[in-house]
Protein backbone atom coordinates (compact mmCIF):
# COMPACT_ATOMS: atom_id res chain seq x y z
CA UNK A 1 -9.10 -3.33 -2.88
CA UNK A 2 -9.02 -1.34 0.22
CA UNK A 3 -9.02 -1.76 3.85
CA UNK A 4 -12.34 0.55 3.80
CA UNK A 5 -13.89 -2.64 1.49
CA UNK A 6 -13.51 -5.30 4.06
CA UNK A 7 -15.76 -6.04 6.57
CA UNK A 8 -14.19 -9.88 7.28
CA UNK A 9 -12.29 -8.07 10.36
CA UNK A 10 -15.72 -7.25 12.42
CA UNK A 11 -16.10 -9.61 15.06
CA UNK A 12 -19.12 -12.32 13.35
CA UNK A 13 -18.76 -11.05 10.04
CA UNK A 14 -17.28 -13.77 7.81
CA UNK A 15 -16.29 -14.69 3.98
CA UNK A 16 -20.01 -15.83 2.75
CA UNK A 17 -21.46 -12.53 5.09
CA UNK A 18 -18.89 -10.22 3.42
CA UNK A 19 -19.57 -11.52 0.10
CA UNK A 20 -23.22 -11.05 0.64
CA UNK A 21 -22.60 -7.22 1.48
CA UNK A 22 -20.96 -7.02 -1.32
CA UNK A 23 -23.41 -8.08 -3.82
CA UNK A 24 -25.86 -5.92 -2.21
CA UNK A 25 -24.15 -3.27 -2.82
CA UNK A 26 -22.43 -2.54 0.66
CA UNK A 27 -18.59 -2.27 -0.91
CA UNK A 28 -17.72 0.63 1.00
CA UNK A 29 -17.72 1.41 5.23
CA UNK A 30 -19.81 4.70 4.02
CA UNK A 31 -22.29 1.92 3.19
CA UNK A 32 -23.34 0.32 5.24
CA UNK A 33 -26.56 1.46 5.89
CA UNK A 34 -27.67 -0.08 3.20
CA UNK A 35 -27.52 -3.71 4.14
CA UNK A 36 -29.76 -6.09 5.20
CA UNK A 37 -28.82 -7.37 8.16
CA UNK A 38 -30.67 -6.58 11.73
CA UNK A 39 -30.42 -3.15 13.46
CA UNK A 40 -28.18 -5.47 15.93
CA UNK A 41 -25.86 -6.30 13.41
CA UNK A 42 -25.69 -3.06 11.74
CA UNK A 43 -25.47 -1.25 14.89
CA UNK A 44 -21.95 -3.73 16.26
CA UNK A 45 -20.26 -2.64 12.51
CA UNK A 46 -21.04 0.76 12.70
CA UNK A 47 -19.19 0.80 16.33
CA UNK A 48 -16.05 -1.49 14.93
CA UNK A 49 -15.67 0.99 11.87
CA UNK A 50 -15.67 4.09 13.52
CA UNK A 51 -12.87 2.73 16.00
CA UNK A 52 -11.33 1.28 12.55
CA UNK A 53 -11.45 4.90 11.01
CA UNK A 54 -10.03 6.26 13.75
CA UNK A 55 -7.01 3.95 13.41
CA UNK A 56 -6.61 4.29 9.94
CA UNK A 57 -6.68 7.81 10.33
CA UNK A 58 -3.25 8.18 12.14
CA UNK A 59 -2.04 5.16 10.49
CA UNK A 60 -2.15 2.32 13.06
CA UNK A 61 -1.64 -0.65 10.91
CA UNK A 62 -1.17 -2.85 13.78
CA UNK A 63 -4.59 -2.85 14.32
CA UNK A 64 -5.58 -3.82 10.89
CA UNK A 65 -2.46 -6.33 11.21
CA UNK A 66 -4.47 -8.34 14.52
CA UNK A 67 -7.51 -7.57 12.70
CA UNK A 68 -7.84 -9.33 9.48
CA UNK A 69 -6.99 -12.75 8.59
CA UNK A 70 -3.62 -13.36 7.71
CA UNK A 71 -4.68 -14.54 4.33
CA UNK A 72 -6.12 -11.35 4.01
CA UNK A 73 -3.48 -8.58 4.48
CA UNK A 74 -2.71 -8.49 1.16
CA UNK A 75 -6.26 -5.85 1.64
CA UNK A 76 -3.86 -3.39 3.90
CA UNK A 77 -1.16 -2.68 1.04
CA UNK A 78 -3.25 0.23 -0.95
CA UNK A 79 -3.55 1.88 2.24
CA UNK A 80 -0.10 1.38 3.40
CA UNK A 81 1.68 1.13 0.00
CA UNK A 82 3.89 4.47 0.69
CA UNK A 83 5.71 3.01 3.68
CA UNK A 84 5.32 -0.99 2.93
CA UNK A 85 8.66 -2.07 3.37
CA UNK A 86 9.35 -4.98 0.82
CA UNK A 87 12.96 -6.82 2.26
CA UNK A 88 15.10 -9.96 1.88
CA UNK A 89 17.75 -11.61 3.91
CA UNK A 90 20.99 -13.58 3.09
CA UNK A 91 22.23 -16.12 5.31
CA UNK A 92 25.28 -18.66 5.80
CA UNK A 93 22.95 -21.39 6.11
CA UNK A 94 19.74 -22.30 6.56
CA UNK A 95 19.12 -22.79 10.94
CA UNK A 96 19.06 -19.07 12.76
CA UNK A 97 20.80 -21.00 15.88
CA UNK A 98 23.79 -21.80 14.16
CA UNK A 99 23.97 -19.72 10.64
CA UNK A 100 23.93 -15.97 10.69
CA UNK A 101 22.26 -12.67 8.51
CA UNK A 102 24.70 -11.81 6.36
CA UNK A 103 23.02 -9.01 4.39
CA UNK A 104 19.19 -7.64 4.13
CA UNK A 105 17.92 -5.41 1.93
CA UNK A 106 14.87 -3.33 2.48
CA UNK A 107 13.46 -1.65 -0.88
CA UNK A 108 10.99 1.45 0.38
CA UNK A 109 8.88 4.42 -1.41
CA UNK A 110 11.15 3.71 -4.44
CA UNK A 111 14.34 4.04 -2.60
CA UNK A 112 16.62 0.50 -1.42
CA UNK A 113 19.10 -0.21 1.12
CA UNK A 114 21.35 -2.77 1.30
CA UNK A 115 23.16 -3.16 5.58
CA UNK A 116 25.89 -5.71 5.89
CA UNK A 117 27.51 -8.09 8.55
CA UNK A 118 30.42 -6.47 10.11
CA UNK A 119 29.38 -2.95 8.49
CA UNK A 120 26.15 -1.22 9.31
CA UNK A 121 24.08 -3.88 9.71
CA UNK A 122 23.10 -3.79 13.60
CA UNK A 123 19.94 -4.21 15.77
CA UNK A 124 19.73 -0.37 16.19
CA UNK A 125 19.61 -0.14 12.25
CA UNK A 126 17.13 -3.01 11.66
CA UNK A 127 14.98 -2.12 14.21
CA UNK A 128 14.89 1.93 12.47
CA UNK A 129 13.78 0.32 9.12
CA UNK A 130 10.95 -1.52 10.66
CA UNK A 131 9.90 1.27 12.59
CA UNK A 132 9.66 3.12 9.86
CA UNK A 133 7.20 0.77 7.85
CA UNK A 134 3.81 0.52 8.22
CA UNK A 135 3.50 -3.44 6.37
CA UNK A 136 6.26 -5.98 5.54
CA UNK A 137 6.22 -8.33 2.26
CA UNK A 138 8.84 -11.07 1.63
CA UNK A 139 8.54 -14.38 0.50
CA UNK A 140 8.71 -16.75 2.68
CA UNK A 141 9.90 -14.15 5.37
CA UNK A 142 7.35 -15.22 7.87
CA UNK A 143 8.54 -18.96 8.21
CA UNK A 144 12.44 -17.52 7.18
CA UNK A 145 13.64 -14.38 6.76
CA UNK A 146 11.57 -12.22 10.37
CA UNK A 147 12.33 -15.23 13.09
CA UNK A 148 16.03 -15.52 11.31
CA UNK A 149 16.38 -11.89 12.47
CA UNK A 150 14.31 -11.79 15.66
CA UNK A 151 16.91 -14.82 16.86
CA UNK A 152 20.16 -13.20 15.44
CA UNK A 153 19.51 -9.62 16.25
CA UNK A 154 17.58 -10.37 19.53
CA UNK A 155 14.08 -8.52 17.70
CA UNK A 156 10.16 -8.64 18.56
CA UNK A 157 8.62 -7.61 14.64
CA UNK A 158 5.17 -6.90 15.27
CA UNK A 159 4.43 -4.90 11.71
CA UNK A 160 1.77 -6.54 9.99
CA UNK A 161 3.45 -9.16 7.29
CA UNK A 162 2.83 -9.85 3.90
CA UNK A 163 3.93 -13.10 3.04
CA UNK A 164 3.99 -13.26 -0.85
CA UNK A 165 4.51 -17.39 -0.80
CA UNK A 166 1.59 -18.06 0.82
CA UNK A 167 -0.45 -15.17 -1.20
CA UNK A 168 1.07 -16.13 -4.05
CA UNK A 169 -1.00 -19.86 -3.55
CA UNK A 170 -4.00 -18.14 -3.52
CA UNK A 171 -3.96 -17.53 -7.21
CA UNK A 172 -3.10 -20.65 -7.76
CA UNK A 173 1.11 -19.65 -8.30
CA UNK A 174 3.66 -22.05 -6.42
CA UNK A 175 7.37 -22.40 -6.38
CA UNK A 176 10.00 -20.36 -5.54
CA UNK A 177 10.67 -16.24 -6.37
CA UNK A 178 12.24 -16.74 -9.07
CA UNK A 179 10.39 -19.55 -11.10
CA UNK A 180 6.78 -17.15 -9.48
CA UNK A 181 8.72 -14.52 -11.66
CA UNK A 182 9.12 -16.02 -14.37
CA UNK A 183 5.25 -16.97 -14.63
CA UNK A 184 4.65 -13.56 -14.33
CA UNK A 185 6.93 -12.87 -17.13
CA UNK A 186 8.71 -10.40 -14.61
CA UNK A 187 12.45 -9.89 -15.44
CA UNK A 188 15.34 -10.15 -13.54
CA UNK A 189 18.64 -9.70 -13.67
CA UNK A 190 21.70 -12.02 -12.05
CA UNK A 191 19.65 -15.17 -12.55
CA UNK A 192 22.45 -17.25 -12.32
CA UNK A 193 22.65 -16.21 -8.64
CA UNK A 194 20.76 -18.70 -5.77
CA UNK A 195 21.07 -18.98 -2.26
CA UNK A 196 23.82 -21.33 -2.58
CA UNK A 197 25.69 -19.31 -4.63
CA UNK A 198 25.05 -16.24 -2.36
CA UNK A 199 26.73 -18.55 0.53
CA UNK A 200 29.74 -18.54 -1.59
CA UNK A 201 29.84 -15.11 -2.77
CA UNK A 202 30.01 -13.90 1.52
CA UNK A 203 32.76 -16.59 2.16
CA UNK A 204 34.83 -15.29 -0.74
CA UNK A 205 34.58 -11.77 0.91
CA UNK A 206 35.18 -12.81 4.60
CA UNK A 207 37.93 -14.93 3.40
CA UNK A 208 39.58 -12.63 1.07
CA UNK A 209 38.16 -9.49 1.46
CA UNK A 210 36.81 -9.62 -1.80
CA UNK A 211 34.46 -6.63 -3.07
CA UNK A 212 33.66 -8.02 -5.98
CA UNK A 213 32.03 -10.93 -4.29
CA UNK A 214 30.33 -8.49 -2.13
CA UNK A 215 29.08 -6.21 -4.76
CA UNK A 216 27.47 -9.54 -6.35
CA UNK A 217 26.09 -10.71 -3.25
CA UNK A 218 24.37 -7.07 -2.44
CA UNK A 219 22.82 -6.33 -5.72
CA UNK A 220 21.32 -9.80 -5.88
CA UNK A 221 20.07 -9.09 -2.11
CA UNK A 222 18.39 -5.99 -3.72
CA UNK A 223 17.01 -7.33 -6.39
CA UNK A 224 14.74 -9.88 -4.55
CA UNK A 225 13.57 -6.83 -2.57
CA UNK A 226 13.15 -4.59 -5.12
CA UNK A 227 11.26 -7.38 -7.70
CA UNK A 228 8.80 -8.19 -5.11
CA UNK A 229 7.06 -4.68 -5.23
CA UNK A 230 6.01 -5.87 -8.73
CA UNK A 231 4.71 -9.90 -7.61
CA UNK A 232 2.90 -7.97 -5.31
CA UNK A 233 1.39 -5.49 -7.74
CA UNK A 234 0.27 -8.48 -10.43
CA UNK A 235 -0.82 -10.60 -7.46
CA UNK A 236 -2.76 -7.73 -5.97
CA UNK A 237 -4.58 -6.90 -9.00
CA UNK A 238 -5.66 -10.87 -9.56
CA UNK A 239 -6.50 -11.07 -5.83
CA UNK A 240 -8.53 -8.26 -6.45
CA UNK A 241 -11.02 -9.33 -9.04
CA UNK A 242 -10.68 -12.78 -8.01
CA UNK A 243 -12.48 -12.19 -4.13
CA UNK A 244 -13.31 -8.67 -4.77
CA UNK A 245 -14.46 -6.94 -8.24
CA UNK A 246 -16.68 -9.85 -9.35
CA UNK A 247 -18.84 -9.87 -6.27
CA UNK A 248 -19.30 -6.08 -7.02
CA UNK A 249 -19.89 -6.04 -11.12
């Protein structure tokens, strides 16, 4: 499903009215003509999607972002999927006023990168890798992982956020990342890694200097980047033919 496929965004268009588009055939903007709605109607989302064209034309996804429910931006990722920006924080604890970022790792168009406390990891640089993305997906990054690093790094994110934890509900799929992997039979390596652990693993190296420990702590930073591209992709597809391909069949 595509951004072009929802008409929930248009001001007095809602779930049961999209639906009923659907069903009629109107799955596409280029259709919509072919509804039944009043010349009124028809005439107020023709005007919102040619100001929504424009927008997606030079790839304002802010707009989309205010648009659409935030249950439904999960919608914006085939259009954005190039420059979504899937990332993951370590802390040394759990409150942003008294714990701080310790590492984040953004995973991007195929490619990952890991910044670090003390290193490279700096408001300048955080602030470049969410400029450069056009949507966000974590899990549980909207309640965790963005205000963690607005309040530590002194940030204002406004790119449009996926939040995998609460699409992940949707579908019916609860839990933590890892046990959400797992009942997607998606693998993972370091699994005897947890937050706890990663605590542990950034005291041993600001303690002792320890690379090792660092090394750990990085690559298991990566992986939950890099391993939500592919929750994303199964929870996509089931989102997909759960509000979107059956109403069209």
């Amino acid at each position: 499903m595509r951004i072009e496929n929802s008409f929930i965004m248009i001001p007095g268009i809602g779930q049961k009215t999209e639906q009923k588009l659907w069903k009629q055939g109107v799955t596409h903007w280029d259709k919509i003509d072919n509804c039944s709605l009043t010349e009124n109607k028809k005439q107020k989302i023709s005007e919102f999607v040619e100001t929504a064209r424009k927008n997606l034309e030079v790839g304002n996804s802010v707009f989309f972002g205010s648009k659409l429910p935030s249950k439904s931006t999960w919608r914006m990722y085939r259009n954005f999927e190039d420059s979504a920006c899937f990332f993951d924080i370590e802390t040394t604890g759990l409150d942003a006023k008294r714990n701080k970022v310790t590492t984040v790792s953004f995973y991007r168009n195929g490619e990952s990168t890991t910044l670090v406390r003390g290193q490279d990891l700096t408001r300048e640089r955080l602030e470049k890798e969410f400029h450069e993305s056009k949507v966000l997906v974590s899990f549980n990054g909207k309640m965790f992982d963005q205000p963690f690093l607005e309040k530590n790094f002194d940030l204002n994110i406004d790119t449009p956020h996926i939040d995998l934890m609460h699409t992940c509900k949707r579908i019916g799929l609860s839990g933590g990342l890892k046990k959400i992997e797992k009942d997607l039979k998606i693998n993972r390596e370091l699994e005897d890694i947890d937050g706890r652990e990663a605590i542990k693993l950034w005291k041993k190296y600001e303690k002792n200097g320890d690379k090792e420990a660092l090394d750990k702590l990085m690559r298991y930073n990566r992986y939950d980047a890099v391993n939500l591209q592919d929750v994303l992709e199964e929870v996509h597809r089931r989102l997909d033919e759960r509000f979107f391909l059956k109403h069209v069949e």
